[in-house]
N, C-alpha and C. Protein backbone atom coordinates (compact mmCIF):
# COMPACT_ATOMS: atom_id res chain seq x y z
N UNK A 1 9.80 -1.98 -3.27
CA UNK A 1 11.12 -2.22 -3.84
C UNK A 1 12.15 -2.08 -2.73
N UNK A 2 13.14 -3.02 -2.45
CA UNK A 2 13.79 -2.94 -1.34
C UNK A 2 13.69 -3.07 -0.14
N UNK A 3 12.35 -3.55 -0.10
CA UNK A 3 11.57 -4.04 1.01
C UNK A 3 11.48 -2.49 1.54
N UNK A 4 10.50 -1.24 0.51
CA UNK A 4 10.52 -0.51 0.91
C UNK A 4 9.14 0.03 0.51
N UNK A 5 8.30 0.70 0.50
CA UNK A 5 6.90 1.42 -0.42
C UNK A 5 8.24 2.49 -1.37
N UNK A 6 7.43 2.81 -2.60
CA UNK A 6 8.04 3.78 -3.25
C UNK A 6 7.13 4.40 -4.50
N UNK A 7 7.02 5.40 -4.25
CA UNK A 7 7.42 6.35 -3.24
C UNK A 7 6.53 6.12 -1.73
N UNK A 8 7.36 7.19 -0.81
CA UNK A 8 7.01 6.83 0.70
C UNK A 8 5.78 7.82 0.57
N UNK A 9 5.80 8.92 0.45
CA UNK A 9 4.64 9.62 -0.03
C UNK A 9 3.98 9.70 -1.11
N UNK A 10 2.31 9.00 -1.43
CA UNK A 10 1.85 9.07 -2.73
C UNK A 10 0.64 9.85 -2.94
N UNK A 11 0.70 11.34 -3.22
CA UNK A 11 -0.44 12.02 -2.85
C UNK A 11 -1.17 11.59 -4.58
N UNK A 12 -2.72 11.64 -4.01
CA UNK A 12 -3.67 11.43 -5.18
C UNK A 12 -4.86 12.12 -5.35
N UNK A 13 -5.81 11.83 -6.05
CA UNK A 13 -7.13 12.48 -5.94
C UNK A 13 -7.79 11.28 -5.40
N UNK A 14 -8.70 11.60 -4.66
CA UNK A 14 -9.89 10.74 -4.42
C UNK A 14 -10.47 10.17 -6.01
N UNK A 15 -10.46 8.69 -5.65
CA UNK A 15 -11.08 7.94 -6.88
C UNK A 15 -9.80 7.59 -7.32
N UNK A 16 -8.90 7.66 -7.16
CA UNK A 16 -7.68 7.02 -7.90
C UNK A 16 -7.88 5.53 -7.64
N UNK A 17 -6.88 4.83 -7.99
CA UNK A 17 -6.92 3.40 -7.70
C UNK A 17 -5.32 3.14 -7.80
N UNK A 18 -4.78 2.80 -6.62
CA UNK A 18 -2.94 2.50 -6.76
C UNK A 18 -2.90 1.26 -6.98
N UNK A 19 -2.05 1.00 -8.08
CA UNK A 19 -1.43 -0.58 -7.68
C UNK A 19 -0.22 -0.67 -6.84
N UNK A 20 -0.09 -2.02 -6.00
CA UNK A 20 0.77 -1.99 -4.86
C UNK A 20 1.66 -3.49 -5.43
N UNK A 21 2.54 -3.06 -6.57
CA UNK A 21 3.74 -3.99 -6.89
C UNK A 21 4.65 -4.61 -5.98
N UNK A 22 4.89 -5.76 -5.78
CA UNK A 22 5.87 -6.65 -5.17
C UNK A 22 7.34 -6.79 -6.41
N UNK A 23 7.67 -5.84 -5.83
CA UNK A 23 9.63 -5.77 -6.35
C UNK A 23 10.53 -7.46 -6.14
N UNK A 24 10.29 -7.38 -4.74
CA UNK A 24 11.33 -8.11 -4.07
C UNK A 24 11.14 -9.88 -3.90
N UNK A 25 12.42 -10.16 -3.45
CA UNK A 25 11.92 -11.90 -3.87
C UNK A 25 11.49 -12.57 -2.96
N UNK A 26 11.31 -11.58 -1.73
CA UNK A 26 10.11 -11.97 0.04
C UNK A 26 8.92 -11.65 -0.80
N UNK A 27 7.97 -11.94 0.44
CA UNK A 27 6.48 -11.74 0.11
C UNK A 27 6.33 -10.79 0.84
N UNK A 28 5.00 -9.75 0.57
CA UNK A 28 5.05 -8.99 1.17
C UNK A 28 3.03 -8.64 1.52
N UNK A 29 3.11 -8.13 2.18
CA UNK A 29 1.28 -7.96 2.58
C UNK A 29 0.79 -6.75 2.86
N UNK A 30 0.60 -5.63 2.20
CA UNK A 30 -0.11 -4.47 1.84
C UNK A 30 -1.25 -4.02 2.69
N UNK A 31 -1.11 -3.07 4.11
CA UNK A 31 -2.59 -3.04 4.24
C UNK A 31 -2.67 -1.74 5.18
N UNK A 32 -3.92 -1.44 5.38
CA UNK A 32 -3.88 -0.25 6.27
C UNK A 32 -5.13 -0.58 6.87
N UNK A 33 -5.33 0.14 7.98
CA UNK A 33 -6.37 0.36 8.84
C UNK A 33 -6.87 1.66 9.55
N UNK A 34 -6.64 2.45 8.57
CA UNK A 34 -6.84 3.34 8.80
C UNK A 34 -8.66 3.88 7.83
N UNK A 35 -8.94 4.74 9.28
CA UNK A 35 -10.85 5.20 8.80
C UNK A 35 -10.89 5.20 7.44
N UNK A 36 -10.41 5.94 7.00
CA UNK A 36 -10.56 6.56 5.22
C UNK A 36 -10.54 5.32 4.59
N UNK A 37 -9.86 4.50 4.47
CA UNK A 37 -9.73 3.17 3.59
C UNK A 37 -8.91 2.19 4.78
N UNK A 38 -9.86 0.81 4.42
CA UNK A 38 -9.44 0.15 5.52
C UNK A 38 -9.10 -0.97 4.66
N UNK A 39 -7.46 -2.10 4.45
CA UNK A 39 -7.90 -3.00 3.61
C UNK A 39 -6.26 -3.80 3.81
N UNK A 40 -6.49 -5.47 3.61
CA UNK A 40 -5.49 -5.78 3.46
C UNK A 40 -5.89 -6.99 2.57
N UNK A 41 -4.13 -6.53 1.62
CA UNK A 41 -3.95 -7.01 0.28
C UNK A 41 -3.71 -8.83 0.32
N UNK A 42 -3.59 -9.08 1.93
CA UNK A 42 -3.13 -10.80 2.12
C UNK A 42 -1.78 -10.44 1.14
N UNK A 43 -0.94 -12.23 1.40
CA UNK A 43 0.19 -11.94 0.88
C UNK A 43 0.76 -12.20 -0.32
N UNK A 44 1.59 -11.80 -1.02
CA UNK A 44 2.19 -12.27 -2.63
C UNK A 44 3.06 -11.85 -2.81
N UNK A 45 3.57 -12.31 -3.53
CA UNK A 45 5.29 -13.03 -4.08
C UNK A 45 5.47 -11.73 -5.25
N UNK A 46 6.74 -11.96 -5.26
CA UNK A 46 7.65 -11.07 -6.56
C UNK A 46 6.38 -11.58 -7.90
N UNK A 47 6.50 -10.01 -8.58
CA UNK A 47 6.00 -9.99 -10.27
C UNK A 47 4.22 -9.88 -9.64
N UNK A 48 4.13 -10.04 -8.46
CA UNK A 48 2.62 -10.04 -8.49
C UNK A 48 2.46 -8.56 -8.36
N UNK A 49 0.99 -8.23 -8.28
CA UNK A 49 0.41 -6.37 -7.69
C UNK A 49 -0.67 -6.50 -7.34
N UNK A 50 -1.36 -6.14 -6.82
CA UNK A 50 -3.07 -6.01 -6.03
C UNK A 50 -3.18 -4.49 -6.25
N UNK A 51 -4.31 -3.73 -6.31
CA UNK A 51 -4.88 -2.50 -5.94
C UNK A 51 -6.07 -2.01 -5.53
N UNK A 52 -5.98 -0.69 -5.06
CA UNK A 52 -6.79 -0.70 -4.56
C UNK A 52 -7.32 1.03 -4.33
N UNK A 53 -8.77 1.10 -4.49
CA UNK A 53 -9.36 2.26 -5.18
C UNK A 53 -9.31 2.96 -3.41
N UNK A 54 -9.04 3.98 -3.70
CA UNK A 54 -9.22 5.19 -2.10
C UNK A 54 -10.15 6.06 -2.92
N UNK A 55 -11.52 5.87 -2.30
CA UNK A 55 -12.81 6.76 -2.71
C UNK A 55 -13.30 8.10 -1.96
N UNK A 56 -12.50 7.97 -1.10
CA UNK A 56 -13.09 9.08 0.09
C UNK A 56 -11.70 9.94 0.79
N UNK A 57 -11.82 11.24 0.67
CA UNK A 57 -10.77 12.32 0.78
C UNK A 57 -10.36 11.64 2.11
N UNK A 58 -8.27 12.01 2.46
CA UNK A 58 -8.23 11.91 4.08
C UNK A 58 -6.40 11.20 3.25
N UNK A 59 -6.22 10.47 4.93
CA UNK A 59 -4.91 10.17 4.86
C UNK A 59 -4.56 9.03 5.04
N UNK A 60 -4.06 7.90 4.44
CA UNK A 60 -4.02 6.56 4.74
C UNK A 60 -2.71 6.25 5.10
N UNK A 61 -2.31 5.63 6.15
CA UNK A 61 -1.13 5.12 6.42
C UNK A 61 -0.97 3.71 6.19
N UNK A 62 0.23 3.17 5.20
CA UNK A 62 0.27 2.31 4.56
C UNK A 62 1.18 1.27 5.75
N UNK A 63 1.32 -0.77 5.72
CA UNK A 63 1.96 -1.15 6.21
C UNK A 63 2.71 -2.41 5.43
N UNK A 64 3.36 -2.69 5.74
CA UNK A 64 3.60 -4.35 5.29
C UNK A 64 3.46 -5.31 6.79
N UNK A 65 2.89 -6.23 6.98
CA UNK A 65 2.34 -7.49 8.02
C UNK A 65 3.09 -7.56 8.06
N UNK A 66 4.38 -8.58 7.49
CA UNK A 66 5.74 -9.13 6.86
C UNK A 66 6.70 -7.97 7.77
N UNK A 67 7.09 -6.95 6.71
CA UNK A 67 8.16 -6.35 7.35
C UNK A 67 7.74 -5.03 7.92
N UNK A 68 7.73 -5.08 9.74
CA UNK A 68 7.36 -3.33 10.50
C UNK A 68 8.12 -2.41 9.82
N UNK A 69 9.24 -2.47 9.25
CA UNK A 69 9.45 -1.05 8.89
C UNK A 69 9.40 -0.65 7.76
N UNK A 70 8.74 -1.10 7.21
CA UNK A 70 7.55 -0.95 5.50
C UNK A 70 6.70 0.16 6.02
N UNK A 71 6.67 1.33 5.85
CA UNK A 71 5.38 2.20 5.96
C UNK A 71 5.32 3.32 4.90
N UNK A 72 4.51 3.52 4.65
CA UNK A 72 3.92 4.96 3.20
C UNK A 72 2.30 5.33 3.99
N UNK A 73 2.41 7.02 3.55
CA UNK A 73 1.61 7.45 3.38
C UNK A 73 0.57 7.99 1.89
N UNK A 74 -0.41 7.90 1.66
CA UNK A 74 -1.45 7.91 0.86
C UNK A 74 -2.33 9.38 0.92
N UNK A 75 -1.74 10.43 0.86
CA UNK A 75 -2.77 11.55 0.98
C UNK A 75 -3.41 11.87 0.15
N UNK A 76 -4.97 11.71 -0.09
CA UNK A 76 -6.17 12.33 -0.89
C UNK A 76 -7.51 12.84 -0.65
């Protein structure tokens, strides 16, 4: 929302599954590369969402491709 993650911090349990909503009327591309969960959402438009299950405890740092200063963290 705002060409922003929100919240910037999303702590969970392992096994959760987040959906990653597109607010805004850019596209935006969801992904991390980080050990714990490695994954990118490719890109989509306003009203769309993708998600995606984090199975294994640790810390994921979130990005947008699109816009560098899009970042969230994922702690579970």
């Amino acid at each position: 929302k705002n060409l922003s993650f929100v919240p910037h911090i999303l702590p969970i349990v392992a096994g959760t599954t987040v959906r990653f909503p597109n607010s805004d009327e850019v596209y935006h591309n969801s992904f991390s590369y980080s050990k714990v969960k490695s994954f990118d959402l490719g890109r989509y438009a306003k009203g769309k969402s993708k998600t995606v299950t984090f199975d294994k405890p640790g810390i994921v740092k979130v990005f947008c491709e699109i816009h560098s200063n899009m970042n969230a963290l994922i702690p579970h």
